[in-house]
Protein backbone atom coordinates (compact mmCIF):
# COMPACT_ATOMS: atom_id res chain seq x y z
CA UNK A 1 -140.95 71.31 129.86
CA UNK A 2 -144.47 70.16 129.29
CA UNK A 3 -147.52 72.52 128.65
CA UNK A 4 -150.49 70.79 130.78
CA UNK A 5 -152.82 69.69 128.62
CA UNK A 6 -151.24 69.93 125.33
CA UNK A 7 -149.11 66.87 124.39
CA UNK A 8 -146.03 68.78 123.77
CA UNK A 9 -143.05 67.95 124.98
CA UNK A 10 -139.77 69.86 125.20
CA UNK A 11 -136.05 68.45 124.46
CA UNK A 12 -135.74 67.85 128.68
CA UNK A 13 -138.24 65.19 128.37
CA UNK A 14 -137.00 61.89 126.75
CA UNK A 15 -139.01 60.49 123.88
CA UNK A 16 -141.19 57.24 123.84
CA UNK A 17 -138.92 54.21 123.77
CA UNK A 18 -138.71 52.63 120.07
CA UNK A 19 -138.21 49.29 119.61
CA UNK A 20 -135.46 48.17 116.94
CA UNK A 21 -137.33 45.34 115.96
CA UNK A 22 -139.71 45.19 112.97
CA UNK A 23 -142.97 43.54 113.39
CA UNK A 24 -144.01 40.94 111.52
CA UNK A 25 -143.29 37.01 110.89
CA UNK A 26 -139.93 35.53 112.27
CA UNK A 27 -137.69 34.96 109.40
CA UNK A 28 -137.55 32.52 107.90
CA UNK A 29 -133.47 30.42 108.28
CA UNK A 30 -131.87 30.94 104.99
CA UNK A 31 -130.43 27.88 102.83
CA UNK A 32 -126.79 28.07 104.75
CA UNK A 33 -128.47 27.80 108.32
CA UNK A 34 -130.93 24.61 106.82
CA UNK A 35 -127.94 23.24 105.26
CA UNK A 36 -125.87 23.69 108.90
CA UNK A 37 -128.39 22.26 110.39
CA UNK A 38 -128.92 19.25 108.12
CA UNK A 39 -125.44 18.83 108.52
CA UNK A 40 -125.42 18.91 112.46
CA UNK A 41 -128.19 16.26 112.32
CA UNK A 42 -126.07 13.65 110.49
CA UNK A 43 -123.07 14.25 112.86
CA UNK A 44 -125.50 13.87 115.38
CA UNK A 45 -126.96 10.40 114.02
CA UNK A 46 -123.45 9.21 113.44
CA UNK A 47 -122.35 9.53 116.72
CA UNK A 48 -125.31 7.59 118.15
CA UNK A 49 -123.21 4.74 116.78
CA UNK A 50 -120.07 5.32 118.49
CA UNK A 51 -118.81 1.82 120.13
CA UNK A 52 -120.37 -0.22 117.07
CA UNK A 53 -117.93 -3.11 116.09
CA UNK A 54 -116.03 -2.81 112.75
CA UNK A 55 -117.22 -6.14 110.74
CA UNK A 56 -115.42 -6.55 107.08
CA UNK A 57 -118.04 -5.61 104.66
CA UNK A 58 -120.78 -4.85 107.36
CA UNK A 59 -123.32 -2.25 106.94
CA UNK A 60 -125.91 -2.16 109.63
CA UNK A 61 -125.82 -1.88 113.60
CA UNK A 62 -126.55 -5.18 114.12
CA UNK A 63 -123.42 -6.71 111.88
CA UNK A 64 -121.26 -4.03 112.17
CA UNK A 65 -119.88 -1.53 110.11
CA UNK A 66 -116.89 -1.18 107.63
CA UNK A 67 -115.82 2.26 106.81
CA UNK A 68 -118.05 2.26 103.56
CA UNK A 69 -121.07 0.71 104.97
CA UNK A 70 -120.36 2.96 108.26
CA UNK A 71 -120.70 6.37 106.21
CA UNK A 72 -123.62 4.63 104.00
CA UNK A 73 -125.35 3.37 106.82
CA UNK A 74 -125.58 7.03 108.03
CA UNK A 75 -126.58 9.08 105.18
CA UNK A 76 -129.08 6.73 104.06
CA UNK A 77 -130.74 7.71 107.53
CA UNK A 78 -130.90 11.04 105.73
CA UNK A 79 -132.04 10.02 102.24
CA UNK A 80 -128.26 9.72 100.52
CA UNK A 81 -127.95 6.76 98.77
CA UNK A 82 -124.19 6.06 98.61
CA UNK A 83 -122.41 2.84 97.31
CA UNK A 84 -120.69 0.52 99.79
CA UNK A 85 -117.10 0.79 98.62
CA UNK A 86 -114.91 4.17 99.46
CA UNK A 87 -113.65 4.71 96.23
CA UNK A 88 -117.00 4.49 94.52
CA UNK A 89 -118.05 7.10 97.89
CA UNK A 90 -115.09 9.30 96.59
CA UNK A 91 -117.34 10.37 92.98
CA UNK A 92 -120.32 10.99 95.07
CA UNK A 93 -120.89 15.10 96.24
CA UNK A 94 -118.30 18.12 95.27
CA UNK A 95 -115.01 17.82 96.10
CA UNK A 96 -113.91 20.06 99.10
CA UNK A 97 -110.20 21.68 100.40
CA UNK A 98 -109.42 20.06 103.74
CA UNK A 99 -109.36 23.74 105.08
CA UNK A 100 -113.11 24.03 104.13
CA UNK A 101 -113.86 20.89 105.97
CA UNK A 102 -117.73 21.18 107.60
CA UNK A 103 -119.12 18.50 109.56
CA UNK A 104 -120.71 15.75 107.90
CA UNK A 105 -118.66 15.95 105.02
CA UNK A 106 -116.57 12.72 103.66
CA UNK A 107 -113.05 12.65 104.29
CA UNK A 108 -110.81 9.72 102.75
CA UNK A 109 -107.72 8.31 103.20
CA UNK A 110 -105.15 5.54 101.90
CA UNK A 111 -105.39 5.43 98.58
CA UNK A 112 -109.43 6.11 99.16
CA UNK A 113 -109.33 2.63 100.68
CA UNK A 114 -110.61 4.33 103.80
CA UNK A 115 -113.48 7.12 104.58
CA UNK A 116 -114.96 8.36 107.62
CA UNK A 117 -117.09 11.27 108.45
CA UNK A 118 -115.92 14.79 109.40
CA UNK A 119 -117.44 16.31 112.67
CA UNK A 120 -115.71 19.63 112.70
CA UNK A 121 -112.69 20.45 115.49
CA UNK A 122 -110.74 18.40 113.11
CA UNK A 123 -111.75 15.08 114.01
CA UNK A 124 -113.97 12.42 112.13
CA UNK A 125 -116.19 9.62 113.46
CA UNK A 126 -115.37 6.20 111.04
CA UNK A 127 -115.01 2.22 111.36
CA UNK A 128 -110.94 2.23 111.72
CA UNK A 129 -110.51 -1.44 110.93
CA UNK A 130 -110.95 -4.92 112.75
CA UNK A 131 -110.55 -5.82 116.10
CA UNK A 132 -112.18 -1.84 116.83
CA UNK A 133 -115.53 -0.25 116.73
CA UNK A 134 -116.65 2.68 115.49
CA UNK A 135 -115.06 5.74 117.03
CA UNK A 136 -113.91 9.77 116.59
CA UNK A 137 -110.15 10.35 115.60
CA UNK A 138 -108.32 13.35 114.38
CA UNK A 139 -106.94 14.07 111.52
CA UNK A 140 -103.49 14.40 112.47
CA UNK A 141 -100.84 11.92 112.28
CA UNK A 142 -101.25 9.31 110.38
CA UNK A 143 -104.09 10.14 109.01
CA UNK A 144 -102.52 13.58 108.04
CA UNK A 145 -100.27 11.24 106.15
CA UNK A 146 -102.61 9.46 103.84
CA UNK A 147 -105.46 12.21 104.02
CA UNK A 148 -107.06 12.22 100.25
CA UNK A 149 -109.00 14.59 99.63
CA UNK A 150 -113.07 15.22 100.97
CA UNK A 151 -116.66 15.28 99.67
CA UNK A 152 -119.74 17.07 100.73
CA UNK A 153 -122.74 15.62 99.93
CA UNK A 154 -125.45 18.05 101.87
């Protein structure tokens, strides 16, 4: 009940709504979401050059891509300066389990004579070999077979 007048308020009436929400600046995204999203960005780039043909030792769009010069090609889009040879890629970043696999990361194969780029769902996007172009397989089956090991570089 409620006095006229007075500002009181019994237990029957329901108080003001409160909002859960502080006020204030938005957050700031913590180092894990820039990271993610760093990380979505070069999956992102990568795939833009899906369909690319594979050229022995290539390195650019325009002559084609090995594997090396594929995964070179796309981090030095993001400021990663990595050699063009997969073995040499292979001592570049910290070395990840393949059940901690995020996208972006480097995944080898064969002896490290082949690398390609992880882009999560367990699939990577890479320059197979000649007579292909660039394009997303999984890592099952034969490459399940001669899987490596796997670097993160962001």
């Amino acid at each position: 009940m409620s006095y006229p007048h007075s500002g009181r308020r019994t237990s029957a009436q329901p108080s003001p709504a409160r909002s859960s929400r502080r006020a204030g600046p938005p957050q700031a995204p913590t180092a894990t979401q820039l990271v993610a999203q760093e990380q979505a960005g070069v999956v992102r780039f990568a795939r833009k050059l899906l369909g690319v043909p594979y050229s022995y030792g290539g390195a650019s769009p325009g002559s084609g891509f090995d594997c090396s010069g594929f995964t070179r090609f796309v981090y030095a889009h993001f400021g990663v300066d990595l050699p063009h040879l997969s073995v040499a890629q292979f001592d570049v970043g910290r070395p990840i389990a393949r059940a901690l696999l995020q996208p972006g990361d480097l995944v080898f194969f064969d002896g490290l004579g082949h690398v390609g780029l992880y882009i999560g769902g367990g699939r990577f996007i890479h320059a197979p070999h000649s007579g292909t172009s660039v394009s997303v397989d999984s890592l099952d089956g034969w490459y399940a077979s001669r899987y490596d090991g796997a670097r993160r570089l962001i």
